[in-house]
C-alpha atoms as a PDB file:
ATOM      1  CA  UNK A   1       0.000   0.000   0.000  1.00  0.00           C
ATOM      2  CA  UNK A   2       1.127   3.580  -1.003  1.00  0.00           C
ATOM      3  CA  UNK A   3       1.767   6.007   1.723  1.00  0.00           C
ATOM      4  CA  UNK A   4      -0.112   8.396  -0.060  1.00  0.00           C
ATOM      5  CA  UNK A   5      -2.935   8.347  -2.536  1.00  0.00           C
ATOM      6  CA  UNK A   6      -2.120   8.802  -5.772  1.00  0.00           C
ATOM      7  CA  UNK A   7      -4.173  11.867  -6.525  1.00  0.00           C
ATOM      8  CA  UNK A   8      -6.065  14.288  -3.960  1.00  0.00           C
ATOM      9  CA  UNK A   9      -9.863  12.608  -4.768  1.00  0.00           C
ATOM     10  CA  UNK A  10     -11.626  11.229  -2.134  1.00  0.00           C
ATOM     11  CA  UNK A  11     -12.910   8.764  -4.126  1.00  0.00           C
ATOM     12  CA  UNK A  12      -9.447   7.558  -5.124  1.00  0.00           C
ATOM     13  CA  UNK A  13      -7.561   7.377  -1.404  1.00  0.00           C
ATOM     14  CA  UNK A  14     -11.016   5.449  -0.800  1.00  0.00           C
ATOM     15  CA  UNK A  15     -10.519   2.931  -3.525  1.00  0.00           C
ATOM     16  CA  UNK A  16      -6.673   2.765  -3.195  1.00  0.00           C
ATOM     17  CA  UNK A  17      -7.748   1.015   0.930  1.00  0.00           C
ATOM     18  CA  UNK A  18     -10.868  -0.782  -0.380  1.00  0.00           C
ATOM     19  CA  UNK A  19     -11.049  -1.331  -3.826  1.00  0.00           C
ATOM     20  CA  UNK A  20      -9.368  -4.635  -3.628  1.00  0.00           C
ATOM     21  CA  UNK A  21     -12.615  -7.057  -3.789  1.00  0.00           C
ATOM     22  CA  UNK A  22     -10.769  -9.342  -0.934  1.00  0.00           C
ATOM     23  CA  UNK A  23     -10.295  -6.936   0.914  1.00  0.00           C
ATOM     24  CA  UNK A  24     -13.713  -5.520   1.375  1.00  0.00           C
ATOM     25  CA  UNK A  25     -14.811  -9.126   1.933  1.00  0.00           C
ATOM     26  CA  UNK A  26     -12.405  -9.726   4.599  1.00  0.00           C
ATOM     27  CA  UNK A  27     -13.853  -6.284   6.245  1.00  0.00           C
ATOM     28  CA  UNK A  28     -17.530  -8.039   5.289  1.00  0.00           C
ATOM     29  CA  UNK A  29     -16.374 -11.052   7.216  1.00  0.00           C
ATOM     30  CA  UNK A  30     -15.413  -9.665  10.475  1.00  0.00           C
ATOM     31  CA  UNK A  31     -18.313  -6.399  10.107  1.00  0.00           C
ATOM     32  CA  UNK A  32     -20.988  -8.860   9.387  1.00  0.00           C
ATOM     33  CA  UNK A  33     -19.638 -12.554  10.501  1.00  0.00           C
ATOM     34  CA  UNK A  34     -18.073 -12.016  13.750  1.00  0.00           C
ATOM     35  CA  UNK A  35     -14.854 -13.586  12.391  1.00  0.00           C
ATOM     36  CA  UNK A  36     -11.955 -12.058  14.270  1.00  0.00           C
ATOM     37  CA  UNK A  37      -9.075 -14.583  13.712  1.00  0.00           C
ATOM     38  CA  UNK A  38      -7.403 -15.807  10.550  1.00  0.00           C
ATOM     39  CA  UNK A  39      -8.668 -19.404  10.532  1.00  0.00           C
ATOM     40  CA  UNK A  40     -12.265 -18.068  11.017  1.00  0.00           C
ATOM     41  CA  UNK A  41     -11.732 -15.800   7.989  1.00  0.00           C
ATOM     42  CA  UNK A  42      -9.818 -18.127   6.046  1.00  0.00           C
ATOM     43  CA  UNK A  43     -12.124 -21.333   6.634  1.00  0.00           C
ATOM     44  CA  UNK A  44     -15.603 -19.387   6.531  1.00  0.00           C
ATOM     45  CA  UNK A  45     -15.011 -17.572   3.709  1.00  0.00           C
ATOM     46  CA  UNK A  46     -18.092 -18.052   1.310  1.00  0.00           C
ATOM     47  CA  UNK A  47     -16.075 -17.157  -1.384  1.00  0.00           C
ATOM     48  CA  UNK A  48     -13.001 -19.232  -0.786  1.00  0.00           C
ATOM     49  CA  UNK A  49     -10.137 -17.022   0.259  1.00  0.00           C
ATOM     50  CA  UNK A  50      -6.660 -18.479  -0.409  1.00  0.00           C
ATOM     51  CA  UNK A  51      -4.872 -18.183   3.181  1.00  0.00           C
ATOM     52  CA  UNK A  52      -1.997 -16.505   1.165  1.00  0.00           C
ATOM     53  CA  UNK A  53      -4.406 -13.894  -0.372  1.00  0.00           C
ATOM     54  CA  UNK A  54      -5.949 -13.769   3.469  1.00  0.00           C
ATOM     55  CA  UNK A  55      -2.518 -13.016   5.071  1.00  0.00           C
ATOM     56  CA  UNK A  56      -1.692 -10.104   2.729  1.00  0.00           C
ATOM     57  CA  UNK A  57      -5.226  -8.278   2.898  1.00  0.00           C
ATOM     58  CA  UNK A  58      -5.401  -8.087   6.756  1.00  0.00           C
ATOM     59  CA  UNK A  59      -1.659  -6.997   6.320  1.00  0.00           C
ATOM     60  CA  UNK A  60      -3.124  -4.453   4.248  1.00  0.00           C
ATOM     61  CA  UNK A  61      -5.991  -3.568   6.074  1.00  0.00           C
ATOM     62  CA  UNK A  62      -3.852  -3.179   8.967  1.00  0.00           C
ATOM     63  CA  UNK A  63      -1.653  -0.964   7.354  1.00  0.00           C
ATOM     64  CA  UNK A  64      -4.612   1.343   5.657  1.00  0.00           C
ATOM     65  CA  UNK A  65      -5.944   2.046   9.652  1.00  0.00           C
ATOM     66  CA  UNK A  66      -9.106  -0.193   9.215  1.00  0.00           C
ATOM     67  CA  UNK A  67      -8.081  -3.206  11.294  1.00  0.00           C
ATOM     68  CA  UNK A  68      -5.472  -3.893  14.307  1.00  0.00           C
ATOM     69  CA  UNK A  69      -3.705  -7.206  15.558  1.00  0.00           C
ATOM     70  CA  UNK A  70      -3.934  -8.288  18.681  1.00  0.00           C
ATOM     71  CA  UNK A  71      -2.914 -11.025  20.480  1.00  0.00           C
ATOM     72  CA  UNK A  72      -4.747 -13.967  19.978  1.00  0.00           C
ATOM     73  CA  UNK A  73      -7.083 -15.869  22.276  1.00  0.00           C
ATOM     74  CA  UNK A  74      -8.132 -19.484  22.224  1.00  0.00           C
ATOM     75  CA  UNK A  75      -4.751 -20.784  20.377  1.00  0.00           C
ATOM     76  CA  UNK A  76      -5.194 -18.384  17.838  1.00  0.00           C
ATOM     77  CA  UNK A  77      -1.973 -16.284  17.063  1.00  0.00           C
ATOM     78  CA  UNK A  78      -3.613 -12.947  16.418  1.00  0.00           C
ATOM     79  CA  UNK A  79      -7.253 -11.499  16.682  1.00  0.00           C
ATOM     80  CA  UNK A  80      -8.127  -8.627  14.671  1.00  0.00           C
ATOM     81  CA  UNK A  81     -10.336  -5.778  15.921  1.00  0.00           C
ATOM     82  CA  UNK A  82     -12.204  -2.963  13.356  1.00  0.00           C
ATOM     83  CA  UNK A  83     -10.471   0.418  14.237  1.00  0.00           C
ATOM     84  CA  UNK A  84     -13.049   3.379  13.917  1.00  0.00           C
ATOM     85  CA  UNK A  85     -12.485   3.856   9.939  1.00  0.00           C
ATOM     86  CA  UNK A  86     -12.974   0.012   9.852  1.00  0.00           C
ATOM     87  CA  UNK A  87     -16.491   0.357  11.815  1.00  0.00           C
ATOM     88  CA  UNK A  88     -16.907   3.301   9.642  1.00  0.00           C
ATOM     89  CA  UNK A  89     -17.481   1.198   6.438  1.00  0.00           C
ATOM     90  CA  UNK A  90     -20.330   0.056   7.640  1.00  0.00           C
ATOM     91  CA  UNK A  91     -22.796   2.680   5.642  1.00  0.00           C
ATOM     92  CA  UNK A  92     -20.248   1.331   2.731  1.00  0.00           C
ATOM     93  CA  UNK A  93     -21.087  -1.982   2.475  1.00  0.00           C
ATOM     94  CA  UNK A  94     -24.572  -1.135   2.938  1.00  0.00           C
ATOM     95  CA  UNK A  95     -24.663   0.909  -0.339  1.00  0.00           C
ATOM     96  CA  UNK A  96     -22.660  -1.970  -2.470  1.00  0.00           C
ATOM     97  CA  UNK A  97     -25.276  -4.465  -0.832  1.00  0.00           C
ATOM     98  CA  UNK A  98     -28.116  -2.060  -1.885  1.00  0.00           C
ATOM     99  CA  UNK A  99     -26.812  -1.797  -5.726  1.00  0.00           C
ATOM    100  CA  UNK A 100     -25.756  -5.769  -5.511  1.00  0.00           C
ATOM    101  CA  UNK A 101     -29.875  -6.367  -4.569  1.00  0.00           C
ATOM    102  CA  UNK A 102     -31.213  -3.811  -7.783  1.00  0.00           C
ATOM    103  CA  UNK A 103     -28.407  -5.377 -10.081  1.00  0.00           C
ATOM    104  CA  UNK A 104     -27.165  -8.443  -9.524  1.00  0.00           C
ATOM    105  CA  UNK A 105     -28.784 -12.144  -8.651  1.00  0.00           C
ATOM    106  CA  UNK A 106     -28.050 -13.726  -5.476  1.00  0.00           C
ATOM    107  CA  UNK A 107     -29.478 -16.708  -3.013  1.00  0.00           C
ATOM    108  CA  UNK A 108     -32.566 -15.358  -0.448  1.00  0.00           C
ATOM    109  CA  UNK A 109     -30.315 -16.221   2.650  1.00  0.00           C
ATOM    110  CA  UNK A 110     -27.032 -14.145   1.634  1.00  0.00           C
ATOM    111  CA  UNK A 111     -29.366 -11.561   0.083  1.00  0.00           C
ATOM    112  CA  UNK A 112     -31.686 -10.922   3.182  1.00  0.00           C
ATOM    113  CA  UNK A 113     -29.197  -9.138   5.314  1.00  0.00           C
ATOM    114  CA  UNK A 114     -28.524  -6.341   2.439  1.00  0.00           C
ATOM    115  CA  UNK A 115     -32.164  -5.953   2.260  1.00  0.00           C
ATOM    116  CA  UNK A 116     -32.499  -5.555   5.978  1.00  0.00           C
ATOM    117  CA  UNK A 117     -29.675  -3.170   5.996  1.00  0.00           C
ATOM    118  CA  UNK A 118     -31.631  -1.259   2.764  1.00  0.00           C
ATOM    119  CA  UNK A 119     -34.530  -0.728   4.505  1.00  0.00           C
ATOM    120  CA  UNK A 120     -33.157   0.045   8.181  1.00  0.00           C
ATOM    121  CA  UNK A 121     -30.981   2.295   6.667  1.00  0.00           C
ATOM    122  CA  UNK A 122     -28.750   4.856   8.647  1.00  0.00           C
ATOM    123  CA  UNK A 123     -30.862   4.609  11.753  1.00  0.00           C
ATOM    124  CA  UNK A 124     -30.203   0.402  11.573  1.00  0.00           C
ATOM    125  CA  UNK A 125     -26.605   1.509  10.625  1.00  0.00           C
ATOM    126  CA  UNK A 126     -25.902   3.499  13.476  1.00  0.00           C
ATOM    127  CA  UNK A 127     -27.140   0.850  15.875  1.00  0.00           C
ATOM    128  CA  UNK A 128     -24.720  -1.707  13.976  1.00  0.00           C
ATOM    129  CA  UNK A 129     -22.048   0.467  14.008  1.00  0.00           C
ATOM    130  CA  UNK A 130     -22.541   1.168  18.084  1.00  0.00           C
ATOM    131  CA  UNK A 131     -22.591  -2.764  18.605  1.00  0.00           C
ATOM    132  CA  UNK A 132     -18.975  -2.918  16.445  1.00  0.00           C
ATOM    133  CA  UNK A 133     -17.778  -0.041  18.961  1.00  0.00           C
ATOM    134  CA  UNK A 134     -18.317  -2.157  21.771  1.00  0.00           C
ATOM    135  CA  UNK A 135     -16.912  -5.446  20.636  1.00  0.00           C
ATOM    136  CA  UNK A 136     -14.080  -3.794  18.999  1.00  0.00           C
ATOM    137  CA  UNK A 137     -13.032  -0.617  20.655  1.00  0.00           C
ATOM    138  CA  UNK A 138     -14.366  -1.523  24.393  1.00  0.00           C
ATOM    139  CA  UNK A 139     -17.258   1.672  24.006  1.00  0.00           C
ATOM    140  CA  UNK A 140     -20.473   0.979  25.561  1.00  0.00           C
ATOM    141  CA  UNK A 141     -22.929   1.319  23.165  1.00  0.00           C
ATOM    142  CA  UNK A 142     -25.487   4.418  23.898  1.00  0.00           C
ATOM    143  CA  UNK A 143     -28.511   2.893  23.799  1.00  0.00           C
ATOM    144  CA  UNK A 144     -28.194  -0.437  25.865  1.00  0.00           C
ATOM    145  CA  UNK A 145     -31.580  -1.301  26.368  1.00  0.00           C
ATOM    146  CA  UNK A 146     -32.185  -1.389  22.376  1.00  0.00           C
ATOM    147  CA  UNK A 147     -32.606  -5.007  20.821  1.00  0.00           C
ATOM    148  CA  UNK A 148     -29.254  -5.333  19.746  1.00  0.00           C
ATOM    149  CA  UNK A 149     -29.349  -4.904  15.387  1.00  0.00           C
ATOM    150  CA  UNK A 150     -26.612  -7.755  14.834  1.00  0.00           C
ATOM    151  CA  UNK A 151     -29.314 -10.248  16.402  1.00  0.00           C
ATOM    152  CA  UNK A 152     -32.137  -9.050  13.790  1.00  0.00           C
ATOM    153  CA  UNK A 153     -29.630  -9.811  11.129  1.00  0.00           C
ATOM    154  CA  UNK A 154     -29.093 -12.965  12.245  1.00  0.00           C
ATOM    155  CA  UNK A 155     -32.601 -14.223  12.709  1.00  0.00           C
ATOM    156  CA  UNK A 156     -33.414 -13.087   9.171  1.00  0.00           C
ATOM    157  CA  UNK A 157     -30.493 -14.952   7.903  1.00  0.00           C
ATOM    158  CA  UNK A 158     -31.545 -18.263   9.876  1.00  0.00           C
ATOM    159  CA  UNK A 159     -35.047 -17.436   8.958  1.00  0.00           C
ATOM    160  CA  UNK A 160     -34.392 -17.086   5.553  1.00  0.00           C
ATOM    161  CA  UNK A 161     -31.869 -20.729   5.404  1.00  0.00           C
ATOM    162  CA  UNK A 162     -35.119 -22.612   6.524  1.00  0.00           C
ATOM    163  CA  UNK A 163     -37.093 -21.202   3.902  1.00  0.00           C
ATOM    164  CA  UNK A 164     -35.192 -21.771   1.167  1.00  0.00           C
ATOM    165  CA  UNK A 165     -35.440 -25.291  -0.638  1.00  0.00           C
ATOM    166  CA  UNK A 166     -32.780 -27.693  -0.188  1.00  0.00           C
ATOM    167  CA  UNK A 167     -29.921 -28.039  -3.507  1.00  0.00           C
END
């Protein structure tokens, strides 16, 4: 990664620390799938992330201010944790699931959470982004008696898996 942008546009210095598509997915993995350690990433990847690929990315994403490494827990050798920019891409990868929903095809169960997300919008987004703050960065969230938004995500997800016919 450059230690500058190539150009002044805020649309390039955002592309030049997400445009990779791996690395937004790792950032979708541990946003939206809890995964904080490299063999969660690397073994639940939907996609199939080659460990190799997986290494360099959170390297990158490190090094771009989204992500930190910790130490690990559990006999894991490192955890990663969103930094505030990280949690930040939140609204993000709500917008690219919003155009992936009106363009693109996609099963019901990895589709539902986008549309969730699409019709919470910002106020669902900042309750997301709160629950991130507290895993990651140790900040109570504001609002602790709210149903907590990563739960609703999750129940539409496992709602939407029985509802959908088997292969």
């Amino acid at each position: 990664m450059r230690d500058r942008p190539r150009s002044g546009c805020a649309i390039n210095a955002a592309l030049e620390a997400l445009g990779d598509p791996w690395s937004l997915l790792v950032l979708r993995d541990i946003i939206f799938g809890g995964r904080r350690h490299f063999r969660e990433l690397l073994t639940r990847s939907d996609e199939g992330i080659a460990s190799n690929i997986l290494s360099s990315r959170l390297k990158e994403l490190a090094a771009a201010g989204l992500v930190t490494r910790g130490p690990g827990t559990r006999g894991q050798r490192a955890t990663y944790s969103l930094t505030e920019a990280g949690i930040q891409t939140l609204p993000v990868m709500a917008a690219l699931g919003t155009w992936g929903l009106a363009h693109r095809g996609g099963t019901r169960e990895l589709r539902v959470r986008a549309e969730l997300l699409r019709d919470g919008g910002p106020a669902l987004w900042a309750d997301l982004m709160d629950e991130l703050r507290e895993q990651h960065l140790g900040v109570p969230r504001p609002h602790p008696d709210r149903p907590r938004a990563f739960e609703l995500l999750q129940q539409a997800y496992l709602e939407a898996c029985r509802d959908e016919p088997a292969g």
